[in-house]
PDB file of N, CA and C in Angstrom:
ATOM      1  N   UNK A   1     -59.511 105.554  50.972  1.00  0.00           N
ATOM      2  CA  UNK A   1     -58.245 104.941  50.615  1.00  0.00           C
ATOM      3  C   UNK A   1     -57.091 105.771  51.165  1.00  0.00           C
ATOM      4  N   UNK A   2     -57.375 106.990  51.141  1.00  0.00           N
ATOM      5  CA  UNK A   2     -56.668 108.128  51.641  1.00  0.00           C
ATOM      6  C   UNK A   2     -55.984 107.690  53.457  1.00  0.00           C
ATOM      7  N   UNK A   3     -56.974 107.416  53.793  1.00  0.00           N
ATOM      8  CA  UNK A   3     -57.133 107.069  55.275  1.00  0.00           C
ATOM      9  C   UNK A   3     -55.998 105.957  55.343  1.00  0.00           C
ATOM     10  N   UNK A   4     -56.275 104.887  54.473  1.00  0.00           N
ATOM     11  CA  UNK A   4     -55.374 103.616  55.040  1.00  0.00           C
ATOM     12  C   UNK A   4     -54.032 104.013  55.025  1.00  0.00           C
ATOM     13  N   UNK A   5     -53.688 104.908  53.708  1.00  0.00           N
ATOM     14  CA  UNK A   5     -52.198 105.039  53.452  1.00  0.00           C
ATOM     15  C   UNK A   5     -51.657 105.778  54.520  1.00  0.00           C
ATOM     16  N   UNK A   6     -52.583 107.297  54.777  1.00  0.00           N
ATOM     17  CA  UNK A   6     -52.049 107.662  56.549  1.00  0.00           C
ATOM     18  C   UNK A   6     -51.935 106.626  57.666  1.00  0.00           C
ATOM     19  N   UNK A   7     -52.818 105.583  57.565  1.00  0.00           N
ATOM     20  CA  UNK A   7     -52.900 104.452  58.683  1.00  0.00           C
ATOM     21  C   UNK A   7     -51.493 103.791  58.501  1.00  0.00           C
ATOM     22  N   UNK A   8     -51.159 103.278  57.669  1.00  0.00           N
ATOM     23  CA  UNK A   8     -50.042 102.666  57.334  1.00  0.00           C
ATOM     24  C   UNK A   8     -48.889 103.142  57.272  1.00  0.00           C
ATOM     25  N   UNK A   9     -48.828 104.615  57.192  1.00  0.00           N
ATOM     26  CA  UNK A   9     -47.508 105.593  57.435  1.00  0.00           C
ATOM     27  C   UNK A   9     -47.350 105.577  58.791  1.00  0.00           C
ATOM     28  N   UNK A  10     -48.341 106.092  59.710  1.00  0.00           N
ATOM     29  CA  UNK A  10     -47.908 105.949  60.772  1.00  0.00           C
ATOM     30  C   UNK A  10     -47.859 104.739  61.539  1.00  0.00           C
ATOM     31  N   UNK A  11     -47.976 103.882  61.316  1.00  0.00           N
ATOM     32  CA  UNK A  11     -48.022 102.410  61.578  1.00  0.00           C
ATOM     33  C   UNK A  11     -46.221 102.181  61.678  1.00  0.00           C
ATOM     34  N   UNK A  12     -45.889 102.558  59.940  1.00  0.00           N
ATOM     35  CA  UNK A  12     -44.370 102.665  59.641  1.00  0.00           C
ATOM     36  C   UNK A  12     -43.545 103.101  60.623  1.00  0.00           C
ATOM     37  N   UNK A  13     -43.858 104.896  61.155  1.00  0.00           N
ATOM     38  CA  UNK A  13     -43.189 105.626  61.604  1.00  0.00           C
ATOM     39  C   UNK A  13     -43.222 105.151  63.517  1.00  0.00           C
ATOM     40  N   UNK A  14     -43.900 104.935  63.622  1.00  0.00           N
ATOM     41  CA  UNK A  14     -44.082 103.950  64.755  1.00  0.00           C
ATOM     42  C   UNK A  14     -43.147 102.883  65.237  1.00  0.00           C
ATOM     43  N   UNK A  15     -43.023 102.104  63.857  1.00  0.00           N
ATOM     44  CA  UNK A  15     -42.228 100.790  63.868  1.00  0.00           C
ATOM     45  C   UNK A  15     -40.742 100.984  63.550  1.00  0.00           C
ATOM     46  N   UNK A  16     -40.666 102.195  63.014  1.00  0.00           N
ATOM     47  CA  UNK A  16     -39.431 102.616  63.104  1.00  0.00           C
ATOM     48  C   UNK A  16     -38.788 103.187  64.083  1.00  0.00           C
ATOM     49  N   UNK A  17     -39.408 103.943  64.742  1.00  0.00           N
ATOM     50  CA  UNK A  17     -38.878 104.260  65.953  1.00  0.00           C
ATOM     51  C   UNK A  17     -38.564 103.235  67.159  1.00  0.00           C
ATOM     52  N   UNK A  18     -39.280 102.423  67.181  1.00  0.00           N
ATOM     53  CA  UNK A  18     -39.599 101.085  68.043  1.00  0.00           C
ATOM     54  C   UNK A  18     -38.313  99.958  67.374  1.00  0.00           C
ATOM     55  N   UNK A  19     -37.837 100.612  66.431  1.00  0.00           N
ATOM     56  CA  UNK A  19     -36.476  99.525  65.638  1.00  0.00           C
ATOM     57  C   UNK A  19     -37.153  98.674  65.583  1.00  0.00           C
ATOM     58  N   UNK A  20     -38.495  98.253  65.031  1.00  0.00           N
ATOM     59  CA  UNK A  20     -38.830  97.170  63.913  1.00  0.00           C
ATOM     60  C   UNK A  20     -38.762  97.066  62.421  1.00  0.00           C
ATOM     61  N   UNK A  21     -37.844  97.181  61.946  1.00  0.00           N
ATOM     62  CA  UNK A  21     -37.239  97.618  60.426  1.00  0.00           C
ATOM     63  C   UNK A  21     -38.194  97.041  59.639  1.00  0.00           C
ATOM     64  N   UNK A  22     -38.598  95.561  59.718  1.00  0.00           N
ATOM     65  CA  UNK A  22     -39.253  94.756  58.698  1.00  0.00           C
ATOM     66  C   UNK A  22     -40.209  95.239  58.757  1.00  0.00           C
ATOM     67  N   UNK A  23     -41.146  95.344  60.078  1.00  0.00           N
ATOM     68  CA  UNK A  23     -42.442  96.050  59.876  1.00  0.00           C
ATOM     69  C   UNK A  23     -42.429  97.354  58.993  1.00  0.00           C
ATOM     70  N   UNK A  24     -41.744  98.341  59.701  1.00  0.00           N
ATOM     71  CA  UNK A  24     -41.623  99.650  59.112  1.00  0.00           C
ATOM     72  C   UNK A  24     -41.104  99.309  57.806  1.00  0.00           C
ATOM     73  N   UNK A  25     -40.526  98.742  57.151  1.00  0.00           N
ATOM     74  CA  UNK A  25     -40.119  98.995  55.759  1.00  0.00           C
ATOM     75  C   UNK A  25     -41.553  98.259  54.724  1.00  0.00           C
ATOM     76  N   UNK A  26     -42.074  97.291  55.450  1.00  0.00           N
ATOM     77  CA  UNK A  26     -43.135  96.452  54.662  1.00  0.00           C
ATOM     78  C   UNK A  26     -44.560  97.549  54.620  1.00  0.00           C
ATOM     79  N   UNK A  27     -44.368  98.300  56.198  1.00  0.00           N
ATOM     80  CA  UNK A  27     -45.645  99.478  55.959  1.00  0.00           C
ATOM     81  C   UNK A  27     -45.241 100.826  55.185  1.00  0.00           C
ATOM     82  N   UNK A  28     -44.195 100.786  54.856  1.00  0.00           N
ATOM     83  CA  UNK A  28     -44.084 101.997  53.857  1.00  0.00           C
ATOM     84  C   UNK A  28     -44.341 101.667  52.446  1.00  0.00           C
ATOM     85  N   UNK A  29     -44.121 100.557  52.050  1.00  0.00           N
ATOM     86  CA  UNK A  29     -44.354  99.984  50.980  1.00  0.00           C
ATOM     87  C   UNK A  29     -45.493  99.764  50.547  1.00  0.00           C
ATOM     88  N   UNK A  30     -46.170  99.771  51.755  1.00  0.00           N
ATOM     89  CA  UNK A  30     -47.902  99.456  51.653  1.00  0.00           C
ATOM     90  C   UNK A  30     -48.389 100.902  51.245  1.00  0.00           C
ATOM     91  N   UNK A  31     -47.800 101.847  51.886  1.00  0.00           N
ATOM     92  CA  UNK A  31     -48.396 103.391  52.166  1.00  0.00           C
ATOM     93  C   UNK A  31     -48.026 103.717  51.100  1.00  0.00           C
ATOM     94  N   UNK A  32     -46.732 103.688  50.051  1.00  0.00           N
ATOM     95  CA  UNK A  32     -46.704 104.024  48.747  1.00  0.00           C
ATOM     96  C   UNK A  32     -47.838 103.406  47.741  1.00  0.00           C
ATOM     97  N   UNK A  33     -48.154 101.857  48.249  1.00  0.00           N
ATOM     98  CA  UNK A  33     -48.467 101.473  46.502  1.00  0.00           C
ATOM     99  C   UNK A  33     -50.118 101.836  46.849  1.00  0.00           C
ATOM    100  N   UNK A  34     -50.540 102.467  47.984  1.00  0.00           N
ATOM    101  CA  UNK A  34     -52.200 102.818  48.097  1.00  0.00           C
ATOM    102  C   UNK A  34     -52.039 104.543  47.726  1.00  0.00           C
ATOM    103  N   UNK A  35     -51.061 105.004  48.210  1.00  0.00           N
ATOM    104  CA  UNK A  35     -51.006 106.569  47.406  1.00  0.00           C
ATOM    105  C   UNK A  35     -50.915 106.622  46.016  1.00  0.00           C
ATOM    106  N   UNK A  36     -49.998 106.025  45.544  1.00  0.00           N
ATOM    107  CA  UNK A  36     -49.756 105.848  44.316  1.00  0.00           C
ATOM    108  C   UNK A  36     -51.579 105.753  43.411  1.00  0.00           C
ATOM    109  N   UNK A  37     -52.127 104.775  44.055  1.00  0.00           N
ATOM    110  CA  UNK A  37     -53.047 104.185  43.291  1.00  0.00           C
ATOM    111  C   UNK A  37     -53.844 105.051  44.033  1.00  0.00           C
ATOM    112  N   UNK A  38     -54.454 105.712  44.744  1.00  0.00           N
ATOM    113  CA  UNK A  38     -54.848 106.952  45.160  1.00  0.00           C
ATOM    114  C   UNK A  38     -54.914 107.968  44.175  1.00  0.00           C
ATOM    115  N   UNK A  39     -53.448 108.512  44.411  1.00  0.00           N
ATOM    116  CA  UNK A  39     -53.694 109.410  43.135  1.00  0.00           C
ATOM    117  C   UNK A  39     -54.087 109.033  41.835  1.00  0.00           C
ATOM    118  N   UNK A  40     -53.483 108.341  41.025  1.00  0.00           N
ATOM    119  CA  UNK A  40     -54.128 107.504  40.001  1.00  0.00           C
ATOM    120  C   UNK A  40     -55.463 107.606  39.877  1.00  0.00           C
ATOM    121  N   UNK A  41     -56.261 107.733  40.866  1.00  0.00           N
ATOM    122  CA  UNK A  41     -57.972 107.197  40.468  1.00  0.00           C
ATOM    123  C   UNK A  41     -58.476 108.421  40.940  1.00  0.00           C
ATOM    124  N   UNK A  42     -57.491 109.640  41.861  1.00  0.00           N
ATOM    125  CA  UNK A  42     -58.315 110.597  41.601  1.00  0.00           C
ATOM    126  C   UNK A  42     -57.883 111.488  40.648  1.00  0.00           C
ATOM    127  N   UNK A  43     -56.799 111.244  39.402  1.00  0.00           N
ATOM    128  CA  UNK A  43     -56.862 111.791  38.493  1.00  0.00           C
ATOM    129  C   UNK A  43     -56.863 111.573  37.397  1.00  0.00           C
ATOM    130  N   UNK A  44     -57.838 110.632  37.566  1.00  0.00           N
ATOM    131  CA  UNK A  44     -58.708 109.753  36.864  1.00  0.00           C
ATOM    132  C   UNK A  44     -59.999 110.089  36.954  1.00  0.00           C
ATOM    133  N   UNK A  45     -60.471 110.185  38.031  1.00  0.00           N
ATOM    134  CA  UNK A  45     -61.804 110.819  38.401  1.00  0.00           C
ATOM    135  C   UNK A  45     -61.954 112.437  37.756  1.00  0.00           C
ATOM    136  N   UNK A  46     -61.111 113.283  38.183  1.00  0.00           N
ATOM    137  CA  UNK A  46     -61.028 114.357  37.520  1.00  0.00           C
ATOM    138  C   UNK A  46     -61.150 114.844  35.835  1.00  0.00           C
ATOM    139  N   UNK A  47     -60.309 113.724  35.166  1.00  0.00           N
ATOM    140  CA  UNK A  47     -60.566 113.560  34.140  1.00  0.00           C
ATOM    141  C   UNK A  47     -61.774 112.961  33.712  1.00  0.00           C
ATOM    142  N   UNK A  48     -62.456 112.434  34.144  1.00  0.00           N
ATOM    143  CA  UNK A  48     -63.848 111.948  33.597  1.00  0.00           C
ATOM    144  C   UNK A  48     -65.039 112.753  33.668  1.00  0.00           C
ATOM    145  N   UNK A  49     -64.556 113.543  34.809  1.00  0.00           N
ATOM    146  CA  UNK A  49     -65.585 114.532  35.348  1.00  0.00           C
ATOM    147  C   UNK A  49     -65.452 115.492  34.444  1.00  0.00           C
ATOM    148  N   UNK A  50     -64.416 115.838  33.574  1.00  0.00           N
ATOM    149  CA  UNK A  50     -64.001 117.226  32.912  1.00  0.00           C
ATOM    150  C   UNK A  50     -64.968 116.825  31.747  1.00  0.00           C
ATOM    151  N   UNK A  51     -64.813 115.622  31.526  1.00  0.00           N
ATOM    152  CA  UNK A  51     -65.142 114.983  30.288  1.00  0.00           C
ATOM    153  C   UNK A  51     -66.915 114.452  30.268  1.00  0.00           C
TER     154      UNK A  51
END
């Protein structure tokens, strides 16, 4: 999952440079809500494991 959100950052940073705003703003948005939920489940995982 880790992977896509780097995939999708630089996808962003790409499209930003290239002045495609919509792309780049729609792939950052993507790259937040898979980190987000990334972390979430691996500290989630951590906690279960403790447990």
């Amino acid at each position: 999952m880790l992977s896509w959100t780097i995939t999708f950052l630089v996808i962003a940073l790409i499209a930003g440079v290239l002045g495609f705003t919509g792309v780049a703003r729609t792939a950052t948005g993507i790259a937040k809500i898979l980190f987000f939920l990334f972390l979430i489940l691996f500290v989630a995982s951590l906690l279960f494991r403790g447990f």
